[in-house]
C-alpha atoms as a PDB file:
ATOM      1  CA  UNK A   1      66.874  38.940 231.162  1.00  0.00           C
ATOM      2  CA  UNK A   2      67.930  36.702 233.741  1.00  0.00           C
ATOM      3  CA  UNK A   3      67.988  32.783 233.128  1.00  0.00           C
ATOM      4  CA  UNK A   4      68.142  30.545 235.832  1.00  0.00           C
ATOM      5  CA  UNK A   5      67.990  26.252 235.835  1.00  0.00           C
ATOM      6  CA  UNK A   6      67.779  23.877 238.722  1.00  0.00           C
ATOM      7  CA  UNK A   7      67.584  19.609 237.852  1.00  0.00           C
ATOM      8  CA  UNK A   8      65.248  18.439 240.443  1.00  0.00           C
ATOM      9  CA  UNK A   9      64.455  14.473 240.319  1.00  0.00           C
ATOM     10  CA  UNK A  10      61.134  13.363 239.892  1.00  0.00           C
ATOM     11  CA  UNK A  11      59.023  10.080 240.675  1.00  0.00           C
ATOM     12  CA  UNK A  12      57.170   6.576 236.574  1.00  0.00           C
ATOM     13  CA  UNK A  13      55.654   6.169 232.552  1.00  0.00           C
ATOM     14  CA  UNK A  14      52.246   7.024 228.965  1.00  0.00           C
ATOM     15  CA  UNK A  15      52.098   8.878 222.604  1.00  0.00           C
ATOM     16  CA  UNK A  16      49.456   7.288 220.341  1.00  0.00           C
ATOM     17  CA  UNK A  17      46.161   6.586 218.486  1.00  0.00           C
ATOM     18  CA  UNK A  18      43.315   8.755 218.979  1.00  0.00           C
ATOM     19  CA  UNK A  19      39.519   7.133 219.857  1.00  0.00           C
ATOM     20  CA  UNK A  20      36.319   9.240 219.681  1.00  0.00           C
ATOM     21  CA  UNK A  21      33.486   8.533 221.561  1.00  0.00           C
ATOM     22  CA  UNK A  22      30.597  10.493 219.919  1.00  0.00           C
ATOM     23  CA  UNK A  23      27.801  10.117 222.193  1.00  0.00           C
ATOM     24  CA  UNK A  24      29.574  10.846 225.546  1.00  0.00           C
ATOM     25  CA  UNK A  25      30.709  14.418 225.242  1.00  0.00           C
ATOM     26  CA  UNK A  26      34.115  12.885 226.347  1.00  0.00           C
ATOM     27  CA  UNK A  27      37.020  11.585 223.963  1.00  0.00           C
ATOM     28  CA  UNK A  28      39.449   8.773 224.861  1.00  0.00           C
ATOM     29  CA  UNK A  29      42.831   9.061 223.646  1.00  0.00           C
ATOM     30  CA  UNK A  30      46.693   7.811 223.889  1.00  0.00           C
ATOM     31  CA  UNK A  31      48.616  10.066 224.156  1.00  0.00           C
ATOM     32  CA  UNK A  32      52.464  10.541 225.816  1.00  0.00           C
ATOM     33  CA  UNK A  33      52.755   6.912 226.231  1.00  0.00           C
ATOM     34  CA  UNK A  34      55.899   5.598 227.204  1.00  0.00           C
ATOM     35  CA  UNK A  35      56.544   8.801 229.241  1.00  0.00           C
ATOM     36  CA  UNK A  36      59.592   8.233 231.714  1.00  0.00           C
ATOM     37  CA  UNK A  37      57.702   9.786 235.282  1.00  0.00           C
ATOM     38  CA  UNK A  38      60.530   9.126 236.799  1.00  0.00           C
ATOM     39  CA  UNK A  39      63.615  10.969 234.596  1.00  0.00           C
ATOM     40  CA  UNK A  40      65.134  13.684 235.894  1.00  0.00           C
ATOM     41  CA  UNK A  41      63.177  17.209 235.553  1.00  0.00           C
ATOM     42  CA  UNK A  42      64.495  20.418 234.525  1.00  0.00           C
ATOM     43  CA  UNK A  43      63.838  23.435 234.309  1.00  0.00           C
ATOM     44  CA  UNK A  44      64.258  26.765 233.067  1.00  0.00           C
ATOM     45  CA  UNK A  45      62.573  30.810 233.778  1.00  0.00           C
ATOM     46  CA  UNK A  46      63.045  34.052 234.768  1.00  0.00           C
ATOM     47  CA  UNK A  47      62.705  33.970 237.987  1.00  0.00           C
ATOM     48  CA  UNK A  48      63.197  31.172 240.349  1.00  0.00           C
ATOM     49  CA  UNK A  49      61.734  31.344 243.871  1.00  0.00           C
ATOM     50  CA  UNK A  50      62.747  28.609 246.811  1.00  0.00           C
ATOM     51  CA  UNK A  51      60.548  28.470 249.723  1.00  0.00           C
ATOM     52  CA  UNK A  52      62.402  25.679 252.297  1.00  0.00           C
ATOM     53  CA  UNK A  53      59.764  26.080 254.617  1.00  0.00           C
ATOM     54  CA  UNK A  54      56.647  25.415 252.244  1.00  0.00           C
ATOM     55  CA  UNK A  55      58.514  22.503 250.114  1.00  0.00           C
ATOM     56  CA  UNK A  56      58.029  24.295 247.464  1.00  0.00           C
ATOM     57  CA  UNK A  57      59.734  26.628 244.064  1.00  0.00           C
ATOM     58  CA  UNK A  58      57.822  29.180 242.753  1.00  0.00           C
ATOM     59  CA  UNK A  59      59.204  29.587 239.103  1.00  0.00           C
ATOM     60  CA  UNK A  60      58.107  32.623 236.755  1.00  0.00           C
ATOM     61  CA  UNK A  61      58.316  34.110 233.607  1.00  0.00           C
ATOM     62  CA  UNK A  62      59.007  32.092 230.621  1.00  0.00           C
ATOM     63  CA  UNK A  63      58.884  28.893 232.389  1.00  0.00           C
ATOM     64  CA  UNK A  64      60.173  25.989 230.487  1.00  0.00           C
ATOM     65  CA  UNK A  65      60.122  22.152 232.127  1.00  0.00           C
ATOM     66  CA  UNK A  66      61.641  19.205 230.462  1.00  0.00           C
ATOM     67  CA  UNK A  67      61.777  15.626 231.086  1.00  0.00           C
ATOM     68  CA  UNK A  68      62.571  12.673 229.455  1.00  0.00           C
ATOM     69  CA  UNK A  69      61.836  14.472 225.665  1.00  0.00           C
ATOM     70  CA  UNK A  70      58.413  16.161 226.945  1.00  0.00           C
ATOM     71  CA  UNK A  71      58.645  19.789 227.003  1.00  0.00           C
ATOM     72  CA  UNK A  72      55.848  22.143 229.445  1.00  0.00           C
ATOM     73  CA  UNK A  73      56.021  26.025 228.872  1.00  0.00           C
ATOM     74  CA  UNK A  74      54.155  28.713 230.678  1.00  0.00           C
ATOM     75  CA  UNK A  75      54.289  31.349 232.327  1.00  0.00           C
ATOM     76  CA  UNK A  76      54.202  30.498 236.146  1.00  0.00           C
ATOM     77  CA  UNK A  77      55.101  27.042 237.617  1.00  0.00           C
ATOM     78  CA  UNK A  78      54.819  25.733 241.469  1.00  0.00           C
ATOM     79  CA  UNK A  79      56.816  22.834 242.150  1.00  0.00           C
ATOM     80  CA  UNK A  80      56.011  20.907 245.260  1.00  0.00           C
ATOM     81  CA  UNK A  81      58.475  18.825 246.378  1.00  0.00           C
ATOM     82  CA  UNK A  82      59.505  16.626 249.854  1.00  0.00           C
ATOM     83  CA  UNK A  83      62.717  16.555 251.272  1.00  0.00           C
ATOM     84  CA  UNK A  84      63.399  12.577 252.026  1.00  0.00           C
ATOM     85  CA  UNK A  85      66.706  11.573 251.270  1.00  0.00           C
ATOM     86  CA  UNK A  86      67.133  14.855 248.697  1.00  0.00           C
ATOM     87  CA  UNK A  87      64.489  16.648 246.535  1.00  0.00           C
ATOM     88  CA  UNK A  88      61.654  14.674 245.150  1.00  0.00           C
ATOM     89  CA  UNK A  89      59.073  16.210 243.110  1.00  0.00           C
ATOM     90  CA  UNK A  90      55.990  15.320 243.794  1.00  0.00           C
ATOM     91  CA  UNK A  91      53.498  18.093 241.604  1.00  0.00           C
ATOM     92  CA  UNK A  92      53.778  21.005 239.028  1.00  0.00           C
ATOM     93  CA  UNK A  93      51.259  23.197 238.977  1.00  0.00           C
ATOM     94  CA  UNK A  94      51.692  25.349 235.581  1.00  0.00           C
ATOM     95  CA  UNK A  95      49.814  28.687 234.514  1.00  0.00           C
ATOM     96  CA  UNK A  96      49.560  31.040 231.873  1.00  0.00           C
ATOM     97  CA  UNK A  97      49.091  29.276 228.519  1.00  0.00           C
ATOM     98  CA  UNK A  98      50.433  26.326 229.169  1.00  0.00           C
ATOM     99  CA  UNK A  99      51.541  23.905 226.527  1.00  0.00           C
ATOM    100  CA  UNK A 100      53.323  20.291 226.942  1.00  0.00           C
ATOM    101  CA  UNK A 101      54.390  18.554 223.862  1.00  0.00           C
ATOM    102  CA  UNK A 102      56.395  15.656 222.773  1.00  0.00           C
ATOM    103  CA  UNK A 103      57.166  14.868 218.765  1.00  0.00           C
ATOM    104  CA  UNK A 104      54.261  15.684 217.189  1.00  0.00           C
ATOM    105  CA  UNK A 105      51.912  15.770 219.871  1.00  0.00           C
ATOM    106  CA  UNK A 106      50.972  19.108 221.303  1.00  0.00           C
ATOM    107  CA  UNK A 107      47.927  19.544 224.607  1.00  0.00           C
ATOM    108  CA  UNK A 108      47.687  22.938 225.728  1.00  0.00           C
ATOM    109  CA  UNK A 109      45.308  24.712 227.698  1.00  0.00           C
ATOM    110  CA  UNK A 110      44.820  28.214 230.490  1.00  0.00           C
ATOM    111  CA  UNK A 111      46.021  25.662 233.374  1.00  0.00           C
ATOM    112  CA  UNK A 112      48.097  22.198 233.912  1.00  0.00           C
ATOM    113  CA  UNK A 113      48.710  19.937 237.169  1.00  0.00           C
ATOM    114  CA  UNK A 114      51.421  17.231 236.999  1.00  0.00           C
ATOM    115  CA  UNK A 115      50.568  14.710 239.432  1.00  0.00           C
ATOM    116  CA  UNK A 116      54.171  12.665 239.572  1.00  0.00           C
ATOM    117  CA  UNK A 117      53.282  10.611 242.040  1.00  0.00           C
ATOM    118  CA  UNK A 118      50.101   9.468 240.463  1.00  0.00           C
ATOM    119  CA  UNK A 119      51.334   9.819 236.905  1.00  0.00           C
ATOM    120  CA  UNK A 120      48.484  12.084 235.511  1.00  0.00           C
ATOM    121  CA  UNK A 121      48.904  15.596 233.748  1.00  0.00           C
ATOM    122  CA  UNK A 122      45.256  17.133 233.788  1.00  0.00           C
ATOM    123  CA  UNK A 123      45.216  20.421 231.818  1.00  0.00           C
ATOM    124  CA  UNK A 124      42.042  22.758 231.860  1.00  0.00           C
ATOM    125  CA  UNK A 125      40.830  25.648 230.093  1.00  0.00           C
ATOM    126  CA  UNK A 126      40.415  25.879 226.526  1.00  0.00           C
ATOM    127  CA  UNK A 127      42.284  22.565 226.014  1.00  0.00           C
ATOM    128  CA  UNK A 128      43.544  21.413 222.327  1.00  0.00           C
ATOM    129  CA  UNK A 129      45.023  18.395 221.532  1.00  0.00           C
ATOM    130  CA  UNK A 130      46.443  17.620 218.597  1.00  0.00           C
ATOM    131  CA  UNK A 131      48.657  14.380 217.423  1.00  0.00           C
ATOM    132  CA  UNK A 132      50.141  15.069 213.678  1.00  0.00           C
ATOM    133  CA  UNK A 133      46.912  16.105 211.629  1.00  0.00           C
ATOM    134  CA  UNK A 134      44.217  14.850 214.622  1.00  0.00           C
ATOM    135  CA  UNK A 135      43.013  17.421 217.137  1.00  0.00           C
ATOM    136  CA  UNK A 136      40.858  17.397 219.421  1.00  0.00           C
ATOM    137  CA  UNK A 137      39.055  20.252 221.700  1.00  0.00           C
ATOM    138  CA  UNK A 138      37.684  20.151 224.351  1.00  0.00           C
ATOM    139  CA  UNK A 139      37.665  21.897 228.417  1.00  0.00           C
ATOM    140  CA  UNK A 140      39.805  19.680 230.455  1.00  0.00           C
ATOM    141  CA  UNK A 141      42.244  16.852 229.744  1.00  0.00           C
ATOM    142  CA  UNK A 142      43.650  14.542 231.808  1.00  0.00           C
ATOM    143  CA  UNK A 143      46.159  12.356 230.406  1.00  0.00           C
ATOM    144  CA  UNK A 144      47.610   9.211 232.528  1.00  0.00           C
ATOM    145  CA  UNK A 145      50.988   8.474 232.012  1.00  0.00           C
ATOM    146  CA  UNK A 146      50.830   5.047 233.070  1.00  0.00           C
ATOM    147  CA  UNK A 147      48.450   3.646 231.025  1.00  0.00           C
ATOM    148  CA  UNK A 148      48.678   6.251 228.057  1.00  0.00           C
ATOM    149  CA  UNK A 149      45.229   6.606 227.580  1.00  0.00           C
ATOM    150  CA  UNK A 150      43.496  10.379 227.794  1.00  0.00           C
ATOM    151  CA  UNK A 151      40.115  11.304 228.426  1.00  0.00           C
ATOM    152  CA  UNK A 152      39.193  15.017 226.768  1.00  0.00           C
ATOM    153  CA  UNK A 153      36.081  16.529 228.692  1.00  0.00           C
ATOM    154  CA  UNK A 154      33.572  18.398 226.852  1.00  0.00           C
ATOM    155  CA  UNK A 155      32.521  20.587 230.249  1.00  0.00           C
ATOM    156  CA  UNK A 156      35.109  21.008 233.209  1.00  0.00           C
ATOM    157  CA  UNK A 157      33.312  21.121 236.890  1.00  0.00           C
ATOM    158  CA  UNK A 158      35.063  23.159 239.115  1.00  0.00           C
ATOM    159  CA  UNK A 159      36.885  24.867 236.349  1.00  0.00           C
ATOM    160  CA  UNK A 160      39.272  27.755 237.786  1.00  0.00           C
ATOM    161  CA  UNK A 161      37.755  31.097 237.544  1.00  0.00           C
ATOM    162  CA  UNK A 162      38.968  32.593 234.164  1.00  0.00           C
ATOM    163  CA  UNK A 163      38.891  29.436 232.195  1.00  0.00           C
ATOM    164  CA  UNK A 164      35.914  28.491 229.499  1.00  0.00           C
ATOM    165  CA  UNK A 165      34.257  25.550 228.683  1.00  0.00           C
ATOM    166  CA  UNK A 166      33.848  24.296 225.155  1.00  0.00           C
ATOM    167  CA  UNK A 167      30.752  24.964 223.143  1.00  0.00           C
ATOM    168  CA  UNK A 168      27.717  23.618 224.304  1.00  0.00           C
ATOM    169  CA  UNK A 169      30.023  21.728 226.688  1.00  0.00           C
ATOM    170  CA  UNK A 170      31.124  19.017 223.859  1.00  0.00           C
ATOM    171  CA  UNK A 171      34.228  17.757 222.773  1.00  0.00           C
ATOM    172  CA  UNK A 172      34.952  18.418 218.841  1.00  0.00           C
ATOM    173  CA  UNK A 173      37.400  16.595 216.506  1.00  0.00           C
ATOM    174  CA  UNK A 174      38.945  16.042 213.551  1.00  0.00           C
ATOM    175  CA  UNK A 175      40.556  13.188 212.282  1.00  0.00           C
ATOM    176  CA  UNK A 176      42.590  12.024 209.340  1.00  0.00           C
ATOM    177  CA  UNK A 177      41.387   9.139 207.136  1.00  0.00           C
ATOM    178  CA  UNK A 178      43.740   7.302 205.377  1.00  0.00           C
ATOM    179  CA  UNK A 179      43.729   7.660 201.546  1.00  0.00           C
ATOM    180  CA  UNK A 180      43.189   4.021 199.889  1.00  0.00           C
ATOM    181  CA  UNK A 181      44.819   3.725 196.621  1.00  0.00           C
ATOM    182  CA  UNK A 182      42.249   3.528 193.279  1.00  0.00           C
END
């Protein structure tokens, strides 16, 4: 199996406490905070595709992208990219059970978009989150780096064909209380 890896440089910040909002259908959380947007990116597949003339990299096949101690796998990644004063990423769009995870925390989902340049990851499809013993579920997640904060969506509009919604369109959670001594 072949292994290729290009470093390309990205463009920012965004790990945390987990809030529930019961009556909205929608969960805020913090999660990734702290992020580095703006750390180099690397990455790793099978196969490695550069199209020049679209700014772009198709990479396939065991795709694995870090940066700055955050880790995305799946299966195909598009990198869009401009060519200023050398490569600058600008979005990844990852398919094909995608998960991104730092320390303990682990969102996953059918679908992900890495906005750099607006410092949101949005994942859809079948979404989990889960921070040490939390978790949360939900159909699309969109996590700003920036602020840290995370909203989990019950029902995704304009979902991509293939992906499902959660049950009855609601968000569901559990949480760990913490034990008080007797």
């Amino acid at each position: 199996m072949l292994r290729k890896s290009l470093i390309l440089f990205a463009a920012g910040a965004g790990l945390g406490l987990v809030l529930l909002s019961p009556f909205s259908g929608e969960a805020d959380a913090q999660v990734l905070r702290g992020h580095n947007t703006s750390a180099p990116v690397d990455f790793s597949a099978d196969r490695i595709e550069v199209q020049d003339r679209a700014d772009r990299v198709v990479v396939s096949g065991n795709v694995q992208v870090v940066q700055a101690g955050l880790t995305m796998t799946a299966q195909r990644l598009t990198v869009a990219y401009h060519d200023a004063n050398g490569i600058e990423i600008d979005r990844l769009d990852a398919s094909g059970g995608v998960t991104v995870t730092r320390g303990d925390e682990r969102a996953s989902g059918s679908v992900a978009i890495y906005d750099l340049n607006r410092k949101l990851i949005t994942l859809i499809g079948n979404v989990q989150l889960s921070q040490g013993s939390n978790r949360l579920a939900g159909s699309r997640l969109v996590i700003d780096l920036a602020t840290g904060r995370s909203t989990v969506d019950g029902a995704a509009a304009g979902a991509p064909a293939g992906t499902t919604t959660s049950a009855n369109g609601r968000v569901s959670g559990t949480f760990k209380v913490r034990q008080k001594a007797d």
